[in-house]
PDB file of N, CA and C in Angstrom:
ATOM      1  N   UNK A   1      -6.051 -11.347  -0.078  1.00  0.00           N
ATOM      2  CA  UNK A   1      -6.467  -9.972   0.076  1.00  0.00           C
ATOM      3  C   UNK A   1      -5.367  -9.194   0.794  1.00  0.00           C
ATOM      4  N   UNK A   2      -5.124  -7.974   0.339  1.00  0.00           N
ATOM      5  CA  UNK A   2      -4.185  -7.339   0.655  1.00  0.00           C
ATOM      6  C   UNK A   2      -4.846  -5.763   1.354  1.00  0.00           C
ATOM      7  N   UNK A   3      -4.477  -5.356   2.817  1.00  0.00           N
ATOM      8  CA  UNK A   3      -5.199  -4.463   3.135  1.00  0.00           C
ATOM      9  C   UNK A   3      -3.453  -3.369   3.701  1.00  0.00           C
ATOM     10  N   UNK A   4      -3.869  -1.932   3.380  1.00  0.00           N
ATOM     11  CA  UNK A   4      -2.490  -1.391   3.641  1.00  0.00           C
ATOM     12  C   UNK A   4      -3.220   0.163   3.651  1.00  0.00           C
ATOM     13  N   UNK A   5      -2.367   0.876   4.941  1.00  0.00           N
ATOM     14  CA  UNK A   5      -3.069   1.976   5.894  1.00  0.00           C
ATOM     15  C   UNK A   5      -1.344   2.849   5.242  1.00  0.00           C
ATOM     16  N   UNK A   6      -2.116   3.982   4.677  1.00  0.00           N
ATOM     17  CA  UNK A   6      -1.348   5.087   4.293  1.00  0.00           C
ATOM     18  C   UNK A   6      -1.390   6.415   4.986  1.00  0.00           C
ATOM     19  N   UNK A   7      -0.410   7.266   4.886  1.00  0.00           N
ATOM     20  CA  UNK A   7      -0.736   8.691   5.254  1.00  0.00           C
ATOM     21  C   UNK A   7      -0.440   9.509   4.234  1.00  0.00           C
ATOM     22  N   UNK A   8      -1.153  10.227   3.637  1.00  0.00           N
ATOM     23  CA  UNK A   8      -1.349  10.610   2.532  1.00  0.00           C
ATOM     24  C   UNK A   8      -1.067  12.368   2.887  1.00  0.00           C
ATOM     25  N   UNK A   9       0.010  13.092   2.709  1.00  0.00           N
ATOM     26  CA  UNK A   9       0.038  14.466   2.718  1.00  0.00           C
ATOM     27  C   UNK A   9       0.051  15.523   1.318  1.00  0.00           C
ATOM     28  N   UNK A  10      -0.848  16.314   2.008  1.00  0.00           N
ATOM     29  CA  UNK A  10      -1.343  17.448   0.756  1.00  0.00           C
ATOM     30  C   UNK A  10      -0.475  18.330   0.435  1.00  0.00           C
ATOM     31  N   UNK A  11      -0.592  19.352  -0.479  1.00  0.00           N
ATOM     32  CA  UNK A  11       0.409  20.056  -1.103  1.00  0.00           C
ATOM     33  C   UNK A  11      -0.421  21.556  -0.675  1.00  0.00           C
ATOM     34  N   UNK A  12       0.391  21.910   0.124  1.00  0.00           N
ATOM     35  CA  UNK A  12      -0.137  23.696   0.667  1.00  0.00           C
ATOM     36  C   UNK A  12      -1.318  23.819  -0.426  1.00  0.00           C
ATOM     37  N   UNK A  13      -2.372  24.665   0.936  1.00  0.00           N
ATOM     38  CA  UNK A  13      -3.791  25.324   0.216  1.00  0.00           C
ATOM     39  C   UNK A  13      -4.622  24.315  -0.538  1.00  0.00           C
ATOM     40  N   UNK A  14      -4.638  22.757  -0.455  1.00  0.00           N
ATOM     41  CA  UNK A  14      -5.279  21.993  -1.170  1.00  0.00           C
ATOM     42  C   UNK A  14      -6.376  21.839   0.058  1.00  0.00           C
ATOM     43  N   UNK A  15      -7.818  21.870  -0.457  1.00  0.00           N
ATOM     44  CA  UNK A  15      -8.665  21.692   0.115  1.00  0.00           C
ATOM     45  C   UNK A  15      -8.983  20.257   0.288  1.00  0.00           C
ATOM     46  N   UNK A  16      -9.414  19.331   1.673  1.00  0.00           N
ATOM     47  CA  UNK A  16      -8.855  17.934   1.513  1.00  0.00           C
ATOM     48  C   UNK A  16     -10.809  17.837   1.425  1.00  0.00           C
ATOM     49  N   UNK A  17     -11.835  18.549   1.191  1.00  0.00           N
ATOM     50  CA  UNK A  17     -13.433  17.538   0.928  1.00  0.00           C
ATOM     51  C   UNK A  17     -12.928  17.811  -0.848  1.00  0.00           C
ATOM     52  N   UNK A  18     -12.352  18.794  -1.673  1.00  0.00           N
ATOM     53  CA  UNK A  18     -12.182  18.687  -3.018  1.00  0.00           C
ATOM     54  C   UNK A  18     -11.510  17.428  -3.396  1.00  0.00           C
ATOM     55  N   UNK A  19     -10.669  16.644  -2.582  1.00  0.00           N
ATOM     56  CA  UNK A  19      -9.510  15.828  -3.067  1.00  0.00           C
ATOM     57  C   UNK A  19     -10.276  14.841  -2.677  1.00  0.00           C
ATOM     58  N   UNK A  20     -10.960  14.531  -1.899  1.00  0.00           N
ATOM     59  CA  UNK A  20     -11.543  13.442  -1.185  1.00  0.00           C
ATOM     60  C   UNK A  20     -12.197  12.614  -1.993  1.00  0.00           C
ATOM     61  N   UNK A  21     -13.048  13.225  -3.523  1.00  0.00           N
ATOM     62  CA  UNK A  21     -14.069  12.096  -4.131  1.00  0.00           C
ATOM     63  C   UNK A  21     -12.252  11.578  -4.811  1.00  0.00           C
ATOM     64  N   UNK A  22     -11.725  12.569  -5.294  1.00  0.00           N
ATOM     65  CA  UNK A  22     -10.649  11.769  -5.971  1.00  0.00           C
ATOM     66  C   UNK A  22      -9.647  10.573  -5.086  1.00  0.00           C
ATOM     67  N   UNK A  23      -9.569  10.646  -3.968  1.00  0.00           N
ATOM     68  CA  UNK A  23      -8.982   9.473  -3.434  1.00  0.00           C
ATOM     69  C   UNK A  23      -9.770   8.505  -2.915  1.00  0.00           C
ATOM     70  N   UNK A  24     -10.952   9.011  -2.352  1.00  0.00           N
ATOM     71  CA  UNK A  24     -11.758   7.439  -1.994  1.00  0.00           C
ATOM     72  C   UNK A  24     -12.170   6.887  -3.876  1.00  0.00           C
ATOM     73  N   UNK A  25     -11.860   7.110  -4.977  1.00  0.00           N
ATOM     74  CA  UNK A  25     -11.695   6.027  -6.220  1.00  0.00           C
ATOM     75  C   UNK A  25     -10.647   4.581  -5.726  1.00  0.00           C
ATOM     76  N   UNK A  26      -9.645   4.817  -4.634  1.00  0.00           N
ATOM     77  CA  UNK A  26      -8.684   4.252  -4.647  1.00  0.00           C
ATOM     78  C   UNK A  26      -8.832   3.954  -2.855  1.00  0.00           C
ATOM     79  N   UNK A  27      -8.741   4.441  -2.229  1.00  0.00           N
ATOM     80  CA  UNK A  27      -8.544   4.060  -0.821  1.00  0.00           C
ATOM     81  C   UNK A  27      -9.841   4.894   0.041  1.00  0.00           C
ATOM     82  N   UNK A  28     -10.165   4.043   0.943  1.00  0.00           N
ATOM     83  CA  UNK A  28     -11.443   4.649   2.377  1.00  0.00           C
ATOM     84  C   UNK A  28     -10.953   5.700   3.055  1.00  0.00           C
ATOM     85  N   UNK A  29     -11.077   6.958   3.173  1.00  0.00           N
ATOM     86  CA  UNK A  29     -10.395   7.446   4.158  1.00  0.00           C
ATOM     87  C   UNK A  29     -10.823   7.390   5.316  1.00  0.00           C
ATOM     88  N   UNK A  30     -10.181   7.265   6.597  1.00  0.00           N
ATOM     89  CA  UNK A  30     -10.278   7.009   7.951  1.00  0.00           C
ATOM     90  C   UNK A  30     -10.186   8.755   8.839  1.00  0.00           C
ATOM     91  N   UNK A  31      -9.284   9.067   8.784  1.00  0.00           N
ATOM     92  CA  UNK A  31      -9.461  10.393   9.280  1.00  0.00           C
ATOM     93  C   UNK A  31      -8.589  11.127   8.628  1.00  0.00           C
ATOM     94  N   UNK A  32      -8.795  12.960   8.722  1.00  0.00           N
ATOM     95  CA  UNK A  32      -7.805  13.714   8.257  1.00  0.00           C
ATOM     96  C   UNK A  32      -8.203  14.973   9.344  1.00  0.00           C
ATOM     97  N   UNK A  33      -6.535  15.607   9.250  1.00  0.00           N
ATOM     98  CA  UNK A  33      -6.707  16.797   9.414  1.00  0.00           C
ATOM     99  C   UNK A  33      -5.695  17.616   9.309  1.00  0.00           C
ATOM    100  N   UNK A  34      -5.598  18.826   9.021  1.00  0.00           N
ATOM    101  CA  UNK A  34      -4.595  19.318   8.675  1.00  0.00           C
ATOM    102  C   UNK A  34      -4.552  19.203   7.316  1.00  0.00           C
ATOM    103  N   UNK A  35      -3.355  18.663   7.000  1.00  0.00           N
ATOM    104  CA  UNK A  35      -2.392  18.433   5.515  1.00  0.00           C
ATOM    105  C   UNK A  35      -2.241  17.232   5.709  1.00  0.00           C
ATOM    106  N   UNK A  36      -3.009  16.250   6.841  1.00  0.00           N
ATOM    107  CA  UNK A  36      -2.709  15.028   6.490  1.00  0.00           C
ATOM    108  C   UNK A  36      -4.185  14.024   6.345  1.00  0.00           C
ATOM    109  N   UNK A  37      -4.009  12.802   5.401  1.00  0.00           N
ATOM    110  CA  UNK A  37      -5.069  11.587   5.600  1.00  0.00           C
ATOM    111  C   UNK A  37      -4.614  10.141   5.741  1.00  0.00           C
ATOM    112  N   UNK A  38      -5.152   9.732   7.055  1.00  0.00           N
ATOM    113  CA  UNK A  38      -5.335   8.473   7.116  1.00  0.00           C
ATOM    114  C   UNK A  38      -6.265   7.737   6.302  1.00  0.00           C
ATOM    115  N   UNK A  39      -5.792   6.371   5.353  1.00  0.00           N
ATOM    116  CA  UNK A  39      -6.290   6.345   4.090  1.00  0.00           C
ATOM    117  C   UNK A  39      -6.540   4.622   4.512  1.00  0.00           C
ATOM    118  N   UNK A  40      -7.139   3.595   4.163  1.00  0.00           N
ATOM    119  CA  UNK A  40      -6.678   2.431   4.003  1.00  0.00           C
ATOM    120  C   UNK A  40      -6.897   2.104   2.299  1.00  0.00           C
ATOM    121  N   UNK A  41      -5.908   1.409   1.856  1.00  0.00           N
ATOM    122  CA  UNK A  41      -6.311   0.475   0.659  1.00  0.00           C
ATOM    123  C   UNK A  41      -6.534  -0.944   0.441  1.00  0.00           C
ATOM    124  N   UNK A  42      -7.796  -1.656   0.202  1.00  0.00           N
ATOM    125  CA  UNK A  42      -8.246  -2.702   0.335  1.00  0.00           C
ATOM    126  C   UNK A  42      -7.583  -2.925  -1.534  1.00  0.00           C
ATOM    127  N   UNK A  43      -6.900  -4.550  -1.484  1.00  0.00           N
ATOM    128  CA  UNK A  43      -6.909  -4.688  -3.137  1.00  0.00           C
ATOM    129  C   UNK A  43      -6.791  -6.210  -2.704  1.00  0.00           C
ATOM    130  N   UNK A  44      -6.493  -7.005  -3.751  1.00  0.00           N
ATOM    131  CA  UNK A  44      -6.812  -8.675  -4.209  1.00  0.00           C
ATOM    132  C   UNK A  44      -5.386  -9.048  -4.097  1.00  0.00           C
ATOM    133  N   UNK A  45      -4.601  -8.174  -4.788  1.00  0.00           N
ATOM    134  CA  UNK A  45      -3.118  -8.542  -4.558  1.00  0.00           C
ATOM    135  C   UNK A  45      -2.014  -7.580  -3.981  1.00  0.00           C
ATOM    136  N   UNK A  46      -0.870  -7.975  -4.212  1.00  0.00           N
ATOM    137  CA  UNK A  46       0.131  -6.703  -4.339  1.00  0.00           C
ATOM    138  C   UNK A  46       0.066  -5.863  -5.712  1.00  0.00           C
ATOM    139  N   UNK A  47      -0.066  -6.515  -6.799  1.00  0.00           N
ATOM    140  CA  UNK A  47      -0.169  -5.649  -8.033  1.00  0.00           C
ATOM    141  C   UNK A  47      -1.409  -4.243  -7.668  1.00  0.00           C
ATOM    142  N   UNK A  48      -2.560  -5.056  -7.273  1.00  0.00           N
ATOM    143  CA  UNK A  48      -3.544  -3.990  -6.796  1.00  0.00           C
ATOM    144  C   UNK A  48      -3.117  -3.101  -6.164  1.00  0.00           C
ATOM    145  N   UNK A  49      -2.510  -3.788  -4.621  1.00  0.00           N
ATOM    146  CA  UNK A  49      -1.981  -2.599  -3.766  1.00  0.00           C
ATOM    147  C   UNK A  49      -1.374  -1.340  -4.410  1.00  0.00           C
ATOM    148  N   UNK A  50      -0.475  -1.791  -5.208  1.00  0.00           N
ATOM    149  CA  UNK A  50       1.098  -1.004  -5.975  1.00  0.00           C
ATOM    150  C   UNK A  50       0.146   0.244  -6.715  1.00  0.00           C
ATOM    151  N   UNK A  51      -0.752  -0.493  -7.743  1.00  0.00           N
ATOM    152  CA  UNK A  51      -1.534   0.072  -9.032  1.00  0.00           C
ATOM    153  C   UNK A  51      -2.331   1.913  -7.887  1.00  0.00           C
ATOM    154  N   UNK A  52      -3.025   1.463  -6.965  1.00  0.00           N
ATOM    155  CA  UNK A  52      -3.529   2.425  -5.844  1.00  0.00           C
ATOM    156  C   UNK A  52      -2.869   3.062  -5.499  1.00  0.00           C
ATOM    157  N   UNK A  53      -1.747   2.286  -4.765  1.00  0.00           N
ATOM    158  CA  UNK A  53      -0.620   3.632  -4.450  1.00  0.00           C
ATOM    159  C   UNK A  53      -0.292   4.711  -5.445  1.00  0.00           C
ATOM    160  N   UNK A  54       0.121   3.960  -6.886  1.00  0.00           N
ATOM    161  CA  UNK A  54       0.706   5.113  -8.024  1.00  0.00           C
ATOM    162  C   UNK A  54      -0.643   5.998  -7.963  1.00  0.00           C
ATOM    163  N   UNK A  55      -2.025   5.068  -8.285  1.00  0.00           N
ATOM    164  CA  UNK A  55      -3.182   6.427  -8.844  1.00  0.00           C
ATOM    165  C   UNK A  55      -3.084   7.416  -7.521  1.00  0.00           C
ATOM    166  N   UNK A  56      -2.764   7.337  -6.229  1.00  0.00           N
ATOM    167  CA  UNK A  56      -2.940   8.238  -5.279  1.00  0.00           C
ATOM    168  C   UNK A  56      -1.849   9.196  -6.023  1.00  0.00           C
ATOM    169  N   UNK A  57      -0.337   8.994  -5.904  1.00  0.00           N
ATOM    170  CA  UNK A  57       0.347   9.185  -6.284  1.00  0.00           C
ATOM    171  C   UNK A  57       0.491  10.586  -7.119  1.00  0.00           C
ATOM    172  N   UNK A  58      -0.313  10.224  -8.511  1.00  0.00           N
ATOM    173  CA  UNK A  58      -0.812  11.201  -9.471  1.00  0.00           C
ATOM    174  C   UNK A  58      -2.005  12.309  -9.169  1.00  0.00           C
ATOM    175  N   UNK A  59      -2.683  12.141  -8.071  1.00  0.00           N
ATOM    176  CA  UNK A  59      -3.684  12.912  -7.738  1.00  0.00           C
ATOM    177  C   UNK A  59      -2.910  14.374  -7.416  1.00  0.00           C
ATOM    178  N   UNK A  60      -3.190  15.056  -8.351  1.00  0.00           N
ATOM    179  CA  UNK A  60      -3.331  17.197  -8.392  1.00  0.00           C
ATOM    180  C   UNK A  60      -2.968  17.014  -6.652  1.00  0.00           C
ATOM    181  N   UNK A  61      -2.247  17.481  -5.899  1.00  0.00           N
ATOM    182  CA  UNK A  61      -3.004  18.189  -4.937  1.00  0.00           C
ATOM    183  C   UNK A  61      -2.352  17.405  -3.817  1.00  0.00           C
ATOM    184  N   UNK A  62      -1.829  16.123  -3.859  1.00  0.00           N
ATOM    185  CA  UNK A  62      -0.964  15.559  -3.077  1.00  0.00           C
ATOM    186  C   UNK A  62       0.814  15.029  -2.780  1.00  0.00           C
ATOM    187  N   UNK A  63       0.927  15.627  -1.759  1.00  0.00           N
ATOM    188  CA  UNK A  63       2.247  15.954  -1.785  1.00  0.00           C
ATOM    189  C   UNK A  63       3.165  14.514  -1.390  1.00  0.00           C
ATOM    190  N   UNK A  64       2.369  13.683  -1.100  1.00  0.00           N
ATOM    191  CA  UNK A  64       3.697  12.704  -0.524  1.00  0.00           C
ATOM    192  C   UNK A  64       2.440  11.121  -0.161  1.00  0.00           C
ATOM    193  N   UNK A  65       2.521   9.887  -0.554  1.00  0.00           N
ATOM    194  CA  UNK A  65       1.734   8.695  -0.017  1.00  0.00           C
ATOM    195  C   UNK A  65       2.705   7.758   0.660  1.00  0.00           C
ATOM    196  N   UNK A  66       2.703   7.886   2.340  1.00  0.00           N
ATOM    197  CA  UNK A  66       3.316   7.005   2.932  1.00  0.00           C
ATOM    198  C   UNK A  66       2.512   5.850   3.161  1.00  0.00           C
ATOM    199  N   UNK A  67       3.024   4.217   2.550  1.00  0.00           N
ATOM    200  CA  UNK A  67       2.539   3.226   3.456  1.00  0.00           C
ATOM    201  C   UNK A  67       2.762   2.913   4.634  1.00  0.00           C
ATOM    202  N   UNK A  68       2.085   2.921   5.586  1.00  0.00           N
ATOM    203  CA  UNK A  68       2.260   2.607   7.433  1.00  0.00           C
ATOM    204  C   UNK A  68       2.708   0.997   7.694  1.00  0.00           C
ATOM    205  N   UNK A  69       1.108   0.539   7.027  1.00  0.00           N
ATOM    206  CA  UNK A  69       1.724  -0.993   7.353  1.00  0.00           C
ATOM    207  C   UNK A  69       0.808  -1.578   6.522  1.00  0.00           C
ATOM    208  N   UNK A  70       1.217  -3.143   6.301  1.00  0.00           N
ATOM    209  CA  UNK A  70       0.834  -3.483   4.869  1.00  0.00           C
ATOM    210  C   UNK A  70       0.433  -4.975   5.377  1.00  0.00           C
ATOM    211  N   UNK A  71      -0.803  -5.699   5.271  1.00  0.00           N
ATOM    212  CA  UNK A  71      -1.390  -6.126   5.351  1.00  0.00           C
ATOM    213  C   UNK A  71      -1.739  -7.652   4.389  1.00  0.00           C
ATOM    214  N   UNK A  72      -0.813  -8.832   4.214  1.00  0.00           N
ATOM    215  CA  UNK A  72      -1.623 -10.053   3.718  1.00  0.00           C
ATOM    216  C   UNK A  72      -2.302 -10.977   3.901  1.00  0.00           C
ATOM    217  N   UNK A  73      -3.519 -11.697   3.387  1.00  0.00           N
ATOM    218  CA  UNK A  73      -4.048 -12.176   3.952  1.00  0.00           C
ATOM    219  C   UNK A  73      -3.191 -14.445   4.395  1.00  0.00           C
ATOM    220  N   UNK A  74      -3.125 -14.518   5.291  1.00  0.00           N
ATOM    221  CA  UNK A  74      -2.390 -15.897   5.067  1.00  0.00           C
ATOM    222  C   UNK A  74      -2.553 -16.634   4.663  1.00  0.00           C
ATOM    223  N   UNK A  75      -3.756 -16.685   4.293  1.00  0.00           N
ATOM    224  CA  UNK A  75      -4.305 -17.683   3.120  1.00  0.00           C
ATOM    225  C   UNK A  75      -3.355 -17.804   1.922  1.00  0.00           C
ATOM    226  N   UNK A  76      -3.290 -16.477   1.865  1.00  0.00           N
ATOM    227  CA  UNK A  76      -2.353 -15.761   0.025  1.00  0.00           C
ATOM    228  C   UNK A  76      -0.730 -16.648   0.392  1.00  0.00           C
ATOM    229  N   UNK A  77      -0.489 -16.354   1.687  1.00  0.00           N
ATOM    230  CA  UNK A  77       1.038 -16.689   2.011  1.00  0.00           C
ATOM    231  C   UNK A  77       0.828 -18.504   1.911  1.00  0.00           C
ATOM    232  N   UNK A  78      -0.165 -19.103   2.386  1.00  0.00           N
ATOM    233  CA  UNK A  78      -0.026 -20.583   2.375  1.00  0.00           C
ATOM    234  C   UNK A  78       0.034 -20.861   0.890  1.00  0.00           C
ATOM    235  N   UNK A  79      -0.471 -20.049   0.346  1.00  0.00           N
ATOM    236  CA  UNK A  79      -0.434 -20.459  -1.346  1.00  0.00           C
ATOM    237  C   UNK A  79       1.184 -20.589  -1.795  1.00  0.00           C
ATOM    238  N   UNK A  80       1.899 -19.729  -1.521  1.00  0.00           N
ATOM    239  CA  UNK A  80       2.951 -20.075  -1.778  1.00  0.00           C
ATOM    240  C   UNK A  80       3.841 -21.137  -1.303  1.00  0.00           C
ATOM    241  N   UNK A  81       3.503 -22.030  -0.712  1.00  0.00           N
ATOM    242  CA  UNK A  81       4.093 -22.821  -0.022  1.00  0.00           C
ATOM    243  C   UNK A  81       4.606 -23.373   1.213  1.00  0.00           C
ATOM    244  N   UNK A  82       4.274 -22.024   2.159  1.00  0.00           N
ATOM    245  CA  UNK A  82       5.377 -21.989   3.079  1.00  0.00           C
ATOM    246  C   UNK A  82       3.943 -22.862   4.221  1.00  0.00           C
ATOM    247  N   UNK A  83       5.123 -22.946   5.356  1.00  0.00           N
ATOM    248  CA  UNK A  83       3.823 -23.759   6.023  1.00  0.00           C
ATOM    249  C   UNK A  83       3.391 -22.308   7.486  1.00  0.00           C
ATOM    250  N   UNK A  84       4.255 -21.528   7.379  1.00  0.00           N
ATOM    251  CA  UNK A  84       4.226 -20.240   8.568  1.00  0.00           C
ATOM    252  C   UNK A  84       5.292 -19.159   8.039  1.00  0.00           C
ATOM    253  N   UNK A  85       4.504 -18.090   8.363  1.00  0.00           N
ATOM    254  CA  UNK A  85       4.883 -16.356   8.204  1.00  0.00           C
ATOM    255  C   UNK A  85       6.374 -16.573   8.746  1.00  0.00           C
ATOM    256  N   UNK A  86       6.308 -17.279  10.090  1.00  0.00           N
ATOM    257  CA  UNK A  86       8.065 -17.656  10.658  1.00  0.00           C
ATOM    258  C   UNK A  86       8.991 -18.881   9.299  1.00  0.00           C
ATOM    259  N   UNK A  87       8.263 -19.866   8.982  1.00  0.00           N
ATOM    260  CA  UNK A  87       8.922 -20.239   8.134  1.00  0.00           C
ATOM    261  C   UNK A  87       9.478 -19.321   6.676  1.00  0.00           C
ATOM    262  N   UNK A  88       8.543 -18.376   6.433  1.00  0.00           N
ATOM    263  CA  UNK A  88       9.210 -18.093   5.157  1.00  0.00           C
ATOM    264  C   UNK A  88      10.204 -16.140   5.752  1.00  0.00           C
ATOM    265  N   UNK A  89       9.910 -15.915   6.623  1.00  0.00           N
ATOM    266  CA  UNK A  89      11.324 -14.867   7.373  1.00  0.00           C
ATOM    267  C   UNK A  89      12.336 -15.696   7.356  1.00  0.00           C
ATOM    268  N   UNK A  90      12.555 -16.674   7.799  1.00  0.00           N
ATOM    269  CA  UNK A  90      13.656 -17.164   8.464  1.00  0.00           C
ATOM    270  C   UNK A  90      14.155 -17.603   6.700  1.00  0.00           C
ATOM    271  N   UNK A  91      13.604 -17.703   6.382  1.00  0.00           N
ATOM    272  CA  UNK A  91      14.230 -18.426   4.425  1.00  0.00           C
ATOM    273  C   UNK A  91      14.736 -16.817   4.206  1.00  0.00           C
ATOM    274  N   UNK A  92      14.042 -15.945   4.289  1.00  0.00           N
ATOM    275  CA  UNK A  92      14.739 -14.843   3.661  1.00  0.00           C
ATOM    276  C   UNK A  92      15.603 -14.592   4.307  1.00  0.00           C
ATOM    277  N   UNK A  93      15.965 -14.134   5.706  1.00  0.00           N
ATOM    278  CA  UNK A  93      16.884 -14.262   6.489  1.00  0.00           C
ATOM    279  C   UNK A  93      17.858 -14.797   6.207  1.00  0.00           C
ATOM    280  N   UNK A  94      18.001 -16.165   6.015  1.00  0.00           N
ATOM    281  CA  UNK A  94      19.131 -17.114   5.824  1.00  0.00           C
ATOM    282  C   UNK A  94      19.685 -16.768   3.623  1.00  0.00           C
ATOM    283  N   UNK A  95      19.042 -16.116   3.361  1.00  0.00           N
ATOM    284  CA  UNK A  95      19.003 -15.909   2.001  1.00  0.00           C
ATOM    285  C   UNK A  95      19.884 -14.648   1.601  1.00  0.00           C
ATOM    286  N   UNK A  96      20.993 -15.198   0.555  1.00  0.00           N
ATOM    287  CA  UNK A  96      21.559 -13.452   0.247  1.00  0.00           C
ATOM    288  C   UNK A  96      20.841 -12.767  -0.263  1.00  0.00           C
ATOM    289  N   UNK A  97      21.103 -11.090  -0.159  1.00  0.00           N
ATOM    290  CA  UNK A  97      20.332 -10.412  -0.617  1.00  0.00           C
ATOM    291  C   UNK A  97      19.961 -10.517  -2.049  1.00  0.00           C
ATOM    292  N   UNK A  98      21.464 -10.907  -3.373  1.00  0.00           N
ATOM    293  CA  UNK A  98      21.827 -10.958  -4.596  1.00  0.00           C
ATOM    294  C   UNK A  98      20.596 -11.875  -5.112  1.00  0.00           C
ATOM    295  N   UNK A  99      19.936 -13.021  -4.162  1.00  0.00           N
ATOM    296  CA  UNK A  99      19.214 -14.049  -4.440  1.00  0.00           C
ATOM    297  C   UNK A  99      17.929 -14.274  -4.424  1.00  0.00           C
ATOM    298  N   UNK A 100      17.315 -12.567  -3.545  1.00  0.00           N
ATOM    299  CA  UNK A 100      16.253 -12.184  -3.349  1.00  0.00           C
ATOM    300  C   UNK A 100      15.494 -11.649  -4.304  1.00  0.00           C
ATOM    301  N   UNK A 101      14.094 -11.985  -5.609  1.00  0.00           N
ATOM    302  CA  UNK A 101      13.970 -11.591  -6.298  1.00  0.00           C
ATOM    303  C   UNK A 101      12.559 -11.010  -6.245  1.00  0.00           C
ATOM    304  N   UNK A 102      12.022  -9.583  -6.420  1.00  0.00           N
ATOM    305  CA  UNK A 102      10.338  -9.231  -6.679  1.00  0.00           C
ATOM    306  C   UNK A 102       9.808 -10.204  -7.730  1.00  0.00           C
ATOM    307  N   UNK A 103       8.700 -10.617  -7.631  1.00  0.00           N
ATOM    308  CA  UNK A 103       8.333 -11.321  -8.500  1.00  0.00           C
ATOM    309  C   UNK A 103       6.925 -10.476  -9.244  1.00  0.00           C
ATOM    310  N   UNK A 104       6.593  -9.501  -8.566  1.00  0.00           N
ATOM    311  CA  UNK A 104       5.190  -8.566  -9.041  1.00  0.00           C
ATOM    312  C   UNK A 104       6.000  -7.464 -10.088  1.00  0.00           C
ATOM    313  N   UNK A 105       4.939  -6.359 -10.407  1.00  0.00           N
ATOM    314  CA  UNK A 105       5.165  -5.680 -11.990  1.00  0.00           C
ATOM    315  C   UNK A 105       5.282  -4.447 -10.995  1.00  0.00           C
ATOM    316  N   UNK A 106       7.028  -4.081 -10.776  1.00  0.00           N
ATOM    317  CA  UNK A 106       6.937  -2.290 -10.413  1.00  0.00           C
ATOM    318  C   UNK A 106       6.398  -1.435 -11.240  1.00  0.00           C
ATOM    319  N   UNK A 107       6.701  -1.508 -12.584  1.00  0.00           N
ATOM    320  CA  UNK A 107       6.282  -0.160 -13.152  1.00  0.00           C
ATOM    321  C   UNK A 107       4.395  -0.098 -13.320  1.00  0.00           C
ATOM    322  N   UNK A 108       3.741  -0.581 -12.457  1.00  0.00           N
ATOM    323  CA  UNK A 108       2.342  -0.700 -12.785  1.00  0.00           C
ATOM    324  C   UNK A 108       1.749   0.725 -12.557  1.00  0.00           C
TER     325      UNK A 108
END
């Protein structure tokens, strides 16, 4: 499970209770005010995460979706092999960048 806290800014004169059914389709909102929303997105993977971000993304009326901080569950990380969050930094760390590869779908 993948959980990830956005700030989501509006585009002048957008009313944020009009925009609101359209982004809680995709993320909870936590608070707003102003031109800005604190948003979280709950998804299953990173593909999920990614897929949420773009639909925010496309929403009429919003000017910009920052992710804050991004959230896996370690369960997901033991799946891959590693035996600790420190074991698999220190692999990337020690890893050239040239050798570092995404393995999820950007254009989702």
């Amino acid at each position: 499970m993948n959980l990830s806290s956005l700030v989501i800014t509006l585009q002048p004169n957008t009313d944020i209770a009009s925009i609101s059914e359209q982004i809680s389709k995709y993320a909870s909102i936590e608070v707003s005010e102003g031109d800005k929303i604190v948003a979280v997105v709950e998804s299953d993977d990173t593909d999920g995460q990614i897929k949420a971000y773009r639909a925010l993304e496309r929403i009429d009326g919003i000017a910009n979706v920052a992710m804050i901080y991004s959230y896996e569950d370690p369960a997901d990380v033991d799946a891959l092999g590693a035996r600790s969050m420190d074991e698999i930094m220190d692999k990337l760390e020690k890893t050239p960048t040239e050798k570092i590869k995404y393995s999820g779908h950007v254009n989702v």
